[in-house]
Protein backbone atom coordinates (compact mmCIF):
# COMPACT_ATOMS: atom_id res chain seq x y z
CA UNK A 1 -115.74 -126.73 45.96
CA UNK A 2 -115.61 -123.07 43.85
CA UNK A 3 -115.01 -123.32 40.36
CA UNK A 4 -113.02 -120.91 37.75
CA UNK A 5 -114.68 -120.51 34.71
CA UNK A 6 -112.39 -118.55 31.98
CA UNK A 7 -114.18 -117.62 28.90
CA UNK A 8 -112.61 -119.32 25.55
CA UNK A 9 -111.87 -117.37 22.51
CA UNK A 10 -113.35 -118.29 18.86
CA UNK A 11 -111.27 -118.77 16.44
CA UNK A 12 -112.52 -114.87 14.71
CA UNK A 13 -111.85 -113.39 18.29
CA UNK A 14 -108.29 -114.38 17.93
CA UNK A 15 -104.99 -112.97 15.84
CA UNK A 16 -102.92 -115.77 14.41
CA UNK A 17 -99.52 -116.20 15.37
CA UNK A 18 -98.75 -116.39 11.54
CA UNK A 19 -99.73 -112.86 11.42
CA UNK A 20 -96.20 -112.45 12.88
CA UNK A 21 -93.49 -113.57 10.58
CA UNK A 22 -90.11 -112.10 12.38
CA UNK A 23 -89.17 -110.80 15.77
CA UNK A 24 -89.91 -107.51 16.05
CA UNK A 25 -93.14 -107.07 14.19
CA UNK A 26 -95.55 -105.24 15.30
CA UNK A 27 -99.75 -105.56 14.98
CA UNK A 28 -101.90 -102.94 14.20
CA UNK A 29 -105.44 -102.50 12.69
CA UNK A 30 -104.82 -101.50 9.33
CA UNK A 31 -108.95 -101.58 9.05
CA UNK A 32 -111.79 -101.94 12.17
CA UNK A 33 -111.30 -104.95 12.74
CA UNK A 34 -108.64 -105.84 10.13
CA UNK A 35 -105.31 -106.82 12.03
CA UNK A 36 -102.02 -106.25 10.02
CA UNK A 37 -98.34 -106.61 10.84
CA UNK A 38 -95.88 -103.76 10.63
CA UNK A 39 -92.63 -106.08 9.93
CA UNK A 40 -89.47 -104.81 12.43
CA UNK A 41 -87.95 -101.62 10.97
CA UNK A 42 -84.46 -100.36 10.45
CA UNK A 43 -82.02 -99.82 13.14
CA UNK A 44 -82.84 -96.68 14.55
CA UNK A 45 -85.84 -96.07 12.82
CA UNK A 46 -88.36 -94.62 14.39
CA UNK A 47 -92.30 -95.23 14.23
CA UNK A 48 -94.77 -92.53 12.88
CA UNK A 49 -97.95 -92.46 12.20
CA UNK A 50 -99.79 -91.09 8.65
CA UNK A 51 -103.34 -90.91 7.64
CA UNK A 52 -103.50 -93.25 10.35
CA UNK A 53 -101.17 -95.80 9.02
CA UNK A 54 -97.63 -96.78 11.20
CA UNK A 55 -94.58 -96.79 8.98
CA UNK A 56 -90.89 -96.53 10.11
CA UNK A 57 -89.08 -93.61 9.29
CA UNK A 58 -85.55 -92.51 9.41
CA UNK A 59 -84.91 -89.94 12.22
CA UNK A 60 -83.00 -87.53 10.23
CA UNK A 61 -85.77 -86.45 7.82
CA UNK A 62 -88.02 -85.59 10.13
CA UNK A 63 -88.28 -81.65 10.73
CA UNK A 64 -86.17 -80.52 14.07
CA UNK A 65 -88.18 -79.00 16.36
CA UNK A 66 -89.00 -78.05 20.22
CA UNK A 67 -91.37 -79.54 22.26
CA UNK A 68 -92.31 -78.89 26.14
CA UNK A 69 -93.51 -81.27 28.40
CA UNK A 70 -97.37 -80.38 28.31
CA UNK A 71 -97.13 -81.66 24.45
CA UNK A 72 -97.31 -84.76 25.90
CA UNK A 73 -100.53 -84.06 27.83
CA UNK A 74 -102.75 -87.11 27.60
CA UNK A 75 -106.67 -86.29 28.37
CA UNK A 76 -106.54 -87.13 31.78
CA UNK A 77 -103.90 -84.63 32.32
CA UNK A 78 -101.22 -87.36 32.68
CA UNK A 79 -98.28 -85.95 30.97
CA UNK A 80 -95.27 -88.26 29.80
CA UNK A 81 -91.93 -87.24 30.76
CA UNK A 82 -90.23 -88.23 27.66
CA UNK A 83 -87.09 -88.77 29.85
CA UNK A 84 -87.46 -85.13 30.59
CA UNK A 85 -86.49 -83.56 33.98
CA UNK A 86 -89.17 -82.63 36.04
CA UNK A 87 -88.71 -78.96 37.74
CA UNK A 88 -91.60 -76.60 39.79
CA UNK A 89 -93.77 -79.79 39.47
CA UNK A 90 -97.39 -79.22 41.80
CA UNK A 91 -98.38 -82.03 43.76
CA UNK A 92 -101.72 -82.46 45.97
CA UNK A 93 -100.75 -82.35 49.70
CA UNK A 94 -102.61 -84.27 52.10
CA UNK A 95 -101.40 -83.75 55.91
CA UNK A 96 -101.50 -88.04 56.53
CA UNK A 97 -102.42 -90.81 54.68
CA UNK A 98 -105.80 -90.98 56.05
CA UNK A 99 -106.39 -88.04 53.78
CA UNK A 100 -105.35 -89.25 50.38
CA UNK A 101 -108.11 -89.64 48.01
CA UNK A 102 -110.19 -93.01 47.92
CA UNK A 103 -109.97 -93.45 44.35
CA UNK A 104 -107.58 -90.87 42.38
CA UNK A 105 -106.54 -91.21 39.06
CA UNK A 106 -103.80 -93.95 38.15
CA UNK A 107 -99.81 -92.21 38.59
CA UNK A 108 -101.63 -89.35 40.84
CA UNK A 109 -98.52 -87.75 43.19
CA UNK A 110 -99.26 -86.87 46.48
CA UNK A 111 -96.72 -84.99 48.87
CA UNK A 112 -97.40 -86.20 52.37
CA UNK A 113 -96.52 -83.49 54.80
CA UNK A 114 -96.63 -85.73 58.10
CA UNK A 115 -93.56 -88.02 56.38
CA UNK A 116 -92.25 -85.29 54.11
CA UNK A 117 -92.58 -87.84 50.94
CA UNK A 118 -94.30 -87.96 47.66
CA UNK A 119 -96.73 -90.94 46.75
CA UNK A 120 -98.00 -92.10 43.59
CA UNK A 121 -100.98 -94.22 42.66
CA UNK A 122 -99.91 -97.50 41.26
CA UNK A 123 -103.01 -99.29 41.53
CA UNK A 124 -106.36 -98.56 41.16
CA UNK A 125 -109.68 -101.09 42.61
């Protein structure tokens, strides 16, 4: 017979529950190491981040401003729509799916030319 063995927490591995005192609020390290709740913020609020601190902040006193969609370029090269429209987007084309890579990067598109359709990496093992 196999056993499962899961490994149990102690008690300073852990955040309390009590951390949490309303829906909504939200943990963050306010330290290494030091968990701290950001309690749930205004309707509308948004969250931004100073001197490495989360606060809410009303939308309409933040400066107005353009952005494109490579602002949003993660290291990787990932980039975050932002609910943006995606036009002249390049995709890697493999001619079957015998030629897609063995182990590509998590949300990689692929354009498949054999089946005329685009693939994306959902899972990576």
């Amino acid at each position: 017979m196999a056993a499962t063995w899961k490994k149990l927490a102690f008690s300073d591995d852990v955040i309390l529950k009590t951390l949490l005192t309303a829906t909504g609020d939200i943990i963050y390290a306010s330290a290494p190491a030091t968990p701290a709740a950001l309690p749930i913020g205004t309707d509308e609020y948004v969250l931004q981040v100073a001197t490495n601190v989360p606060a809410w902040v009303d939308p309409t006193t933040l400066p107005v401003g353009s952005h494109a969609l490579d602002d949003h370029t993660a290291a990787d090269g990932a980039v975050d729509f932002n609910d943006q429209e995606a036009t002249d987007m390049v995709l890697c084309t493999v001619a079957a799916a015998v030629n897609r890579p063995a182990s590509p990067p998590l949300g990689q598109i692929i354009w498949q030319t054999d089946v005329l359709s685009a693939y994306i990496c959902t899972v990576v093992a």
